[in-house]
C-alpha atoms as a PDB file:
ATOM      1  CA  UNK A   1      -8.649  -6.425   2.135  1.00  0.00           C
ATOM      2  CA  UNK A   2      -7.567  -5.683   5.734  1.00  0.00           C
ATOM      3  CA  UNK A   3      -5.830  -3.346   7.706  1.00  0.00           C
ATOM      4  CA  UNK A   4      -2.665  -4.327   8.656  1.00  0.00           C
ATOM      5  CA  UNK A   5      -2.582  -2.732  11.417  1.00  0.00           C
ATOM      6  CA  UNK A   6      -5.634  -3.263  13.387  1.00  0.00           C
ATOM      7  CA  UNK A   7      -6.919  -6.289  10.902  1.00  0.00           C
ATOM      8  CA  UNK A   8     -10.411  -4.818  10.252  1.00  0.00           C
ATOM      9  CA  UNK A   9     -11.774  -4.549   7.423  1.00  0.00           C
ATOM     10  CA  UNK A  10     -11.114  -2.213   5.154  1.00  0.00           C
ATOM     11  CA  UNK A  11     -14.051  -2.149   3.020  1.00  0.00           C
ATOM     12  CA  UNK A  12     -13.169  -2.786  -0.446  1.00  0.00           C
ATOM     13  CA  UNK A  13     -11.097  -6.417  -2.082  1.00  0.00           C
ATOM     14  CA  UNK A  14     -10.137  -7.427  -5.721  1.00  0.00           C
ATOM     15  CA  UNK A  15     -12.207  -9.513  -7.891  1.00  0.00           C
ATOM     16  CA  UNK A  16      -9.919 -11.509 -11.161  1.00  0.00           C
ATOM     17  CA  UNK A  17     -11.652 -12.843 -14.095  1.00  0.00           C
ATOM     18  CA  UNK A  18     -10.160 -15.826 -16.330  1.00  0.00           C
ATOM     19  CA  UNK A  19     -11.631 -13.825 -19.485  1.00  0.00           C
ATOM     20  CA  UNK A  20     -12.493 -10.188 -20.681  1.00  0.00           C
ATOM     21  CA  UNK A  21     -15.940 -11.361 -21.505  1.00  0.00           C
ATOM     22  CA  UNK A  22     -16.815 -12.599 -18.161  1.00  0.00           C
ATOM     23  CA  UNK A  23     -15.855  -9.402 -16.583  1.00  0.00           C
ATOM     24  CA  UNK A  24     -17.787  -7.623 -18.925  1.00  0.00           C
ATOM     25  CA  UNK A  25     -20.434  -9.482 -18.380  1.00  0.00           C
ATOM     26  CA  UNK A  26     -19.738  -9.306 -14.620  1.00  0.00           C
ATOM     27  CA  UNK A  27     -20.102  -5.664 -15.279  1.00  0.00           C
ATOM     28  CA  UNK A  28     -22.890  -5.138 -17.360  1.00  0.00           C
ATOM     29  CA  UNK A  29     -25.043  -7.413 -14.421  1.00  0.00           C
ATOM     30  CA  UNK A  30     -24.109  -5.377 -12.009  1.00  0.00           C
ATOM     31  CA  UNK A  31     -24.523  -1.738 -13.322  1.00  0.00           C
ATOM     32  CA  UNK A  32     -27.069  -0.288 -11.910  1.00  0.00           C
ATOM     33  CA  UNK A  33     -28.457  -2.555  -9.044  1.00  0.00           C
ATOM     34  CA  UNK A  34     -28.240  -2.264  -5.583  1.00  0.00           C
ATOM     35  CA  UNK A  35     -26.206  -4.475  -3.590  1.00  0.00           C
ATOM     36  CA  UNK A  36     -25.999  -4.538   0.402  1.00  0.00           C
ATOM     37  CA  UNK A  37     -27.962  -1.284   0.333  1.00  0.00           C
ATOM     38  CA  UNK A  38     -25.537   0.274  -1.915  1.00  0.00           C
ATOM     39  CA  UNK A  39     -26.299   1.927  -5.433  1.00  0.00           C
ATOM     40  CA  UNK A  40     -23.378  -0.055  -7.517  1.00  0.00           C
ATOM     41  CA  UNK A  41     -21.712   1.752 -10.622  1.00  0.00           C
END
């Protein structure tokens, strides 16, 4: 996502799934770990 303003970043997008299994699955591999430095919940 950007600003529409100043078009920087604003630090955060949207991620879509074609099933509810492979974002839970998405999910579950991700809980927990760090990514970029940053603790991911």
């Amino acid at each position: 996502m950007r600003d529409r303003y100043t078009d920087r970043s604003r630090g955060f997008g949207f991620v879509t799934y074609s099933s509810h299994s492979e974002a839970e699955a998405a999910v579950s591999g991700m809980d927990g770990k760090v990514w970029m430095a940053l603790f991911v919940v």
